[in-house]
N, C-alpha and C. Protein backbone atom coordinates (compact mmCIF):
# COMPACT_ATOMS: atom_id res chain seq x y z
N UNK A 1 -120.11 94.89 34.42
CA UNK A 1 -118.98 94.32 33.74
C UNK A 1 -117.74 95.03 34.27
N UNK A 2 -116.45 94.20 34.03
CA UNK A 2 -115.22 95.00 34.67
C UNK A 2 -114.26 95.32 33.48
N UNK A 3 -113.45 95.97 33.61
CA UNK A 3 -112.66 96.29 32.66
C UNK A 3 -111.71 95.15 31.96
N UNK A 4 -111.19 93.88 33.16
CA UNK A 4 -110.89 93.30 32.30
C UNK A 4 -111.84 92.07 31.18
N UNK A 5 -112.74 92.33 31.57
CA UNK A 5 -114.14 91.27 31.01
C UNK A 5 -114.21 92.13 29.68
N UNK A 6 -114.49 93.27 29.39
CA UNK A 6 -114.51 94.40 28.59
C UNK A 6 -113.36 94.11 27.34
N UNK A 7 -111.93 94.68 28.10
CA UNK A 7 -111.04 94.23 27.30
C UNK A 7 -110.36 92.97 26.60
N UNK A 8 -111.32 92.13 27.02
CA UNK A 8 -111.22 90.24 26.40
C UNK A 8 -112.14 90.29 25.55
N UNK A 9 -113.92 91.48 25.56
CA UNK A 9 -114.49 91.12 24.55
C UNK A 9 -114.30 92.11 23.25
N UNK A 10 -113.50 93.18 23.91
CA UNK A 10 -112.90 93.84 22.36
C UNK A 10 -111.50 92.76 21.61
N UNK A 11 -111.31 92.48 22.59
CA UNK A 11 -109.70 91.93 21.88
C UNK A 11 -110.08 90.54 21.09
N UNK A 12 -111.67 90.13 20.77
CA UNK A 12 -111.79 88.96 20.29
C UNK A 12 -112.79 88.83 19.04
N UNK A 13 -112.69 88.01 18.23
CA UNK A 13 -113.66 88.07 17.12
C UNK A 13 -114.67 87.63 17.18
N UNK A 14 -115.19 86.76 18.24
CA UNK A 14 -116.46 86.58 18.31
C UNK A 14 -117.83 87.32 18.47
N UNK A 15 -118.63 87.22 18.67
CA UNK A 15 -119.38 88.19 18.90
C UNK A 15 -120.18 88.06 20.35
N UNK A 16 -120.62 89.10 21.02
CA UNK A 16 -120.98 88.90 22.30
C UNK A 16 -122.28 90.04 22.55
N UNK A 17 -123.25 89.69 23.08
CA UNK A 17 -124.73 89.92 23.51
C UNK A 17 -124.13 90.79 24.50
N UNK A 18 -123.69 92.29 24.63
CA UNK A 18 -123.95 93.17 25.47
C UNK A 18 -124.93 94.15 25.93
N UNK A 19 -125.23 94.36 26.92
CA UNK A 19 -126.43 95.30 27.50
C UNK A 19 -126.66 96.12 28.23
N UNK A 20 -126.91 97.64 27.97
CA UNK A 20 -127.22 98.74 28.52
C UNK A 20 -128.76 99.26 29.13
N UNK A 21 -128.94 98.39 30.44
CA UNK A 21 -130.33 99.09 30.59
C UNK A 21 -131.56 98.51 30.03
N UNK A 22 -130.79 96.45 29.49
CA UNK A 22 -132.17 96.29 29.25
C UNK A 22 -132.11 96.23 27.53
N UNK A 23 -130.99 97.30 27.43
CA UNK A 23 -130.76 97.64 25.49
C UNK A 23 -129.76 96.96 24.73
N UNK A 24 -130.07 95.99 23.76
CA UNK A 24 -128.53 95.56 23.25
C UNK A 24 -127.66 97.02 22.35
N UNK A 25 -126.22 96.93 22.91
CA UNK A 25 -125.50 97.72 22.36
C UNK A 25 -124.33 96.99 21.91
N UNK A 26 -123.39 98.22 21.14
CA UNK A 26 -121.91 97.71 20.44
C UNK A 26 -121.25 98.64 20.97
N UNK A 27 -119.87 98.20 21.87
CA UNK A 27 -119.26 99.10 22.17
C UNK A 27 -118.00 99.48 20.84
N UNK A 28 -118.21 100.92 21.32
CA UNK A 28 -117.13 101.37 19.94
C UNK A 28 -116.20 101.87 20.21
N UNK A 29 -115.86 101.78 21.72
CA UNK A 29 -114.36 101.93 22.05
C UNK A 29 -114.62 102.34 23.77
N UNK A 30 -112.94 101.70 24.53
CA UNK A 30 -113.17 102.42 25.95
C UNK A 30 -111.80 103.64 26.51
N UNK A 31 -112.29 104.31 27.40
CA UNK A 31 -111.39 105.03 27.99
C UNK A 31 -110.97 104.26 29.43
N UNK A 32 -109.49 103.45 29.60
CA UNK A 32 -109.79 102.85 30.93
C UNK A 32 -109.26 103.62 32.00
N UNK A 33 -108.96 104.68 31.81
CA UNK A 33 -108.43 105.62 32.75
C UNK A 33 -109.93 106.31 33.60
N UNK A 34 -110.63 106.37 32.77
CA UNK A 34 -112.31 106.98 33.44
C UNK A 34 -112.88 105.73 33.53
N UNK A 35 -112.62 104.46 33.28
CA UNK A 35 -113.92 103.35 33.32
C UNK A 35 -115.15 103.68 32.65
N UNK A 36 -114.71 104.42 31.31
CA UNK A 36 -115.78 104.24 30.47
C UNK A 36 -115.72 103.64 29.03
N UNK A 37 -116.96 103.65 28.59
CA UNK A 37 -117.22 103.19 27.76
C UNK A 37 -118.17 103.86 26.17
N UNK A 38 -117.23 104.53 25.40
CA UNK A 38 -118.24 104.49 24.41
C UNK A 38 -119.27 103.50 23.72
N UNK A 39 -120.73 103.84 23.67
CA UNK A 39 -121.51 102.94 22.90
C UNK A 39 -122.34 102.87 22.09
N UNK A 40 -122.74 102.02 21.08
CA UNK A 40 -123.75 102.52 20.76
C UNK A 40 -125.13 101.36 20.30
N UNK A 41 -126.51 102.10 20.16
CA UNK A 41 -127.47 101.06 20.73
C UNK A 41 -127.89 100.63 19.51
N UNK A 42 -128.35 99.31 19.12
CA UNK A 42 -128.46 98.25 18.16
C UNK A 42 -129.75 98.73 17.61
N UNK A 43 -130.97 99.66 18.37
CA UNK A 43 -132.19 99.88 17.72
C UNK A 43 -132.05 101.05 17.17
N UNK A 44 -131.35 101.65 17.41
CA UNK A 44 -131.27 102.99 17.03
C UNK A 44 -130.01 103.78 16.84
N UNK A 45 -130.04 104.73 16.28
CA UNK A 45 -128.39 105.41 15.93
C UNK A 45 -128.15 106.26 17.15
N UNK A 46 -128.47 106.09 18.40
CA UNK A 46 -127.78 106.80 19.44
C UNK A 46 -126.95 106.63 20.05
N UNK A 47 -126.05 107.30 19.98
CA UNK A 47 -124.70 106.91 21.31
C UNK A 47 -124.65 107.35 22.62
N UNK A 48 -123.63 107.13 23.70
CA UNK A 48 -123.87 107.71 24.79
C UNK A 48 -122.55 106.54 25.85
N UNK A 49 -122.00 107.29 26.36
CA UNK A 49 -120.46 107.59 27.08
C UNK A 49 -121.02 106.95 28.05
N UNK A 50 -121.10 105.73 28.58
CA UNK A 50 -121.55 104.93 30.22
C UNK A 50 -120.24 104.44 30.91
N UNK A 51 -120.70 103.79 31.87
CA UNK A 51 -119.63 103.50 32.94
C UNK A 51 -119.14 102.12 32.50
N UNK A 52 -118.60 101.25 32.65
CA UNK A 52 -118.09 99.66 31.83
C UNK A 52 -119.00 98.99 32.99
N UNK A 53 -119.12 99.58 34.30
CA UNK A 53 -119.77 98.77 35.05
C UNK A 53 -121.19 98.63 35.03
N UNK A 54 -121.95 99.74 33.89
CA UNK A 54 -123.14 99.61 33.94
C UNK A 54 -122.93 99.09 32.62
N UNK A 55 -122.53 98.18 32.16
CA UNK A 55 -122.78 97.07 31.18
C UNK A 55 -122.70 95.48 31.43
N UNK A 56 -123.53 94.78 30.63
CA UNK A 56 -123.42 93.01 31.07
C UNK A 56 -123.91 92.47 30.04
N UNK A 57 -124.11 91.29 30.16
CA UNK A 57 -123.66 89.98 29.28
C UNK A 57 -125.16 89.59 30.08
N UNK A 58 -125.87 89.32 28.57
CA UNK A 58 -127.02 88.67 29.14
C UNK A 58 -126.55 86.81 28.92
N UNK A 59 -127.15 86.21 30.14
CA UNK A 59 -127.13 84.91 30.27
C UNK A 59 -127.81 84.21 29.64
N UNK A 60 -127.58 83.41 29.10
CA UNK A 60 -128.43 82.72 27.94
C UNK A 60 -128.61 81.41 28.25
């Protein structure tokens, strides 16, 4: 994913199927100066600081 794909799906109310690795997550905020991304994962209460580019939009 790119930063501006990122910043269209925070800036909107819909909801959107993002994925870390296979894992659905919620991002809970980004840094765009590092191209990251706080997140966190839908099965479990773990978080963890990734790159925006190692996130995507599963195709449905």
């Amino acid at each position: 994913m790119d930063l501006e794909r990122m910043n269209s799906i925070l800036n909107n109310d819909n909801k959107f199927d993002i994925f870390y690795k296979e894992r659905p997550v919620w991002v809970q905020g980004i840094n765009e100066s590092d191209q990251m991304a706080k997140i966190g994962f839908v099965d479990n209460f773990e978080e963890k600081d990734v790159f925006i580019k190692d996130l995507y939009e599963r195709n449905l």
